[in-house]
C-alpha atoms as a PDB file:
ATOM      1  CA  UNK A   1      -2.320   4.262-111.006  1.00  0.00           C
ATOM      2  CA  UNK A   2      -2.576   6.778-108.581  1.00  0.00           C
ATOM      3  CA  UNK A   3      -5.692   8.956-108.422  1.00  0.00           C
ATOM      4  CA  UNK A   4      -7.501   7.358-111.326  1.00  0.00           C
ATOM      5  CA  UNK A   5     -10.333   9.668-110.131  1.00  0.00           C
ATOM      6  CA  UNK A   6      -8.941  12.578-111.320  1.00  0.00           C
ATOM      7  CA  UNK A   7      -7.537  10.673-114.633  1.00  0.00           C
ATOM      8  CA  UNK A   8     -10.991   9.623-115.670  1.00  0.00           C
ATOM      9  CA  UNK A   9     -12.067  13.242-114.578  1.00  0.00           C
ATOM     10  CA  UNK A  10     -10.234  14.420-117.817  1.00  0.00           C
ATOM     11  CA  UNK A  11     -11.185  11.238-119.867  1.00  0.00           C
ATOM     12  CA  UNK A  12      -8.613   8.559-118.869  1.00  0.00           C
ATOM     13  CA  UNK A  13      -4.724   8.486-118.504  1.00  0.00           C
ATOM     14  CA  UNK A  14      -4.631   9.150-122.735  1.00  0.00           C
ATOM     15  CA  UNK A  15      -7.056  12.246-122.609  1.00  0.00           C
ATOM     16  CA  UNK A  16      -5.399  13.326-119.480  1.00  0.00           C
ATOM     17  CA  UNK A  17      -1.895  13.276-121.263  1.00  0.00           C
ATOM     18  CA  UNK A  18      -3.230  15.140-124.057  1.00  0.00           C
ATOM     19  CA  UNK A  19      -4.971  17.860-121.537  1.00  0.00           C
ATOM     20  CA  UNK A  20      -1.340  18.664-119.773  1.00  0.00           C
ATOM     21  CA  UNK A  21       0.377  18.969-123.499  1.00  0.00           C
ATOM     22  CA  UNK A  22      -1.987  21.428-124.574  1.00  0.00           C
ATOM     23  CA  UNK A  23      -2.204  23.249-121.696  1.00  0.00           C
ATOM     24  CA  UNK A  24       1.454  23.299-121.291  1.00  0.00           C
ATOM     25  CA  UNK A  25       1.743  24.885-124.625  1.00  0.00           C
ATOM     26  CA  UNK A  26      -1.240  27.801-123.635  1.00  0.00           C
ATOM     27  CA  UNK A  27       0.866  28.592-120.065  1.00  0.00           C
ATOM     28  CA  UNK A  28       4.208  28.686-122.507  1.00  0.00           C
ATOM     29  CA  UNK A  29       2.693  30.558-125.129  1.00  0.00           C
ATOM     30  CA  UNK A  30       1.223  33.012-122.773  1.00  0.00           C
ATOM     31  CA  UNK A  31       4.456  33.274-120.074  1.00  0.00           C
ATOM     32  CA  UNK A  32       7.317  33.645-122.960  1.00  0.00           C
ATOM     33  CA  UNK A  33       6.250  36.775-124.507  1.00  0.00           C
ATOM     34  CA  UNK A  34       5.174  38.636-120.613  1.00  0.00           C
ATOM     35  CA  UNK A  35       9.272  37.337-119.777  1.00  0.00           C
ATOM     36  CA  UNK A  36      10.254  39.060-123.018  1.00  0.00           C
ATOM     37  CA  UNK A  37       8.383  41.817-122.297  1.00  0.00           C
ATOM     38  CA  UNK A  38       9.825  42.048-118.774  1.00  0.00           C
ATOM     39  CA  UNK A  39      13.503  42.115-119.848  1.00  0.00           C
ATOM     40  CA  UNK A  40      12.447  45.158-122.457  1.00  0.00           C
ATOM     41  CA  UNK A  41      10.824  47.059-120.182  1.00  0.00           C
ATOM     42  CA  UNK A  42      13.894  47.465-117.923  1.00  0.00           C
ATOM     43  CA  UNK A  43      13.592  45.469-114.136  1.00  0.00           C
ATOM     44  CA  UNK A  44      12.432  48.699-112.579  1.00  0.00           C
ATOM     45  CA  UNK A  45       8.791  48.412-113.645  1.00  0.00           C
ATOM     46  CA  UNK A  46       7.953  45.178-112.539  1.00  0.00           C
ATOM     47  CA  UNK A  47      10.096  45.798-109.159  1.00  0.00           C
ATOM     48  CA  UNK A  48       7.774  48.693-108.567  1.00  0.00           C
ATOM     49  CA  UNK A  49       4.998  46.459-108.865  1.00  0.00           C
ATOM     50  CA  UNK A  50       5.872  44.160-106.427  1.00  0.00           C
ATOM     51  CA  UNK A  51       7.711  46.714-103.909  1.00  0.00           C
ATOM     52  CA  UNK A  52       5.542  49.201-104.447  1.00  0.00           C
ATOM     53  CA  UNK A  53       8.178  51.967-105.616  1.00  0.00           C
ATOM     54  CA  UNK A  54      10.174  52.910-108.429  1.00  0.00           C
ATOM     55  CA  UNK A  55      13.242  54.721-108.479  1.00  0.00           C
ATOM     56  CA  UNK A  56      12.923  55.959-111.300  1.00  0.00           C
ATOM     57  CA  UNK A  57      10.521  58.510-109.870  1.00  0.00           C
ATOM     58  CA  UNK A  58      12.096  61.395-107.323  1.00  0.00           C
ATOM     59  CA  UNK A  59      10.670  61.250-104.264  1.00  0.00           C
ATOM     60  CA  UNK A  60      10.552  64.916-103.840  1.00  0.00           C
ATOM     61  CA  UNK A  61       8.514  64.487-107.072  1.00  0.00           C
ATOM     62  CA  UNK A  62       6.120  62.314-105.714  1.00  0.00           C
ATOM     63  CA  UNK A  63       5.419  64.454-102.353  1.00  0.00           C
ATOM     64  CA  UNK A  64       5.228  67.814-104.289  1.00  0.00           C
ATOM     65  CA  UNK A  65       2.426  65.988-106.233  1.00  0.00           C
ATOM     66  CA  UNK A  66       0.314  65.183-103.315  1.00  0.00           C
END
């Protein structure tokens, strides 16, 4: 078995096994609803959070603001 350090780490290959299922379930359980949300909200919101910009907002809007 490769790293058997980290396997007895979390309690042997058994515990270890049972470790990933549950957290598997916690990352699915918390990812599927933020994707659902995502695809409600519309693309343009979490664009603008990466990019930095939305275009839903005029720009003319945004320097008459400032």
């Amino acid at each position: 078995m490769q790293l058997h350090w980290l396997a007895a780490l979390f309690g042997g290959f058994d515990a270890a096994r049972v470790w990933h299922i549950w957290l598997m379930w916690l990352f699915i359980l918390f990812v599927v609803p933020h994707v659902i949300l995502v695809f409600a909200d519309g693309w343009d919101p979490l664009r603008s959070m990466i990019a930095g910009w939305s275009t839903k907002v005029d720009r003319s809007e945004v320097i008459a603001n400032e």
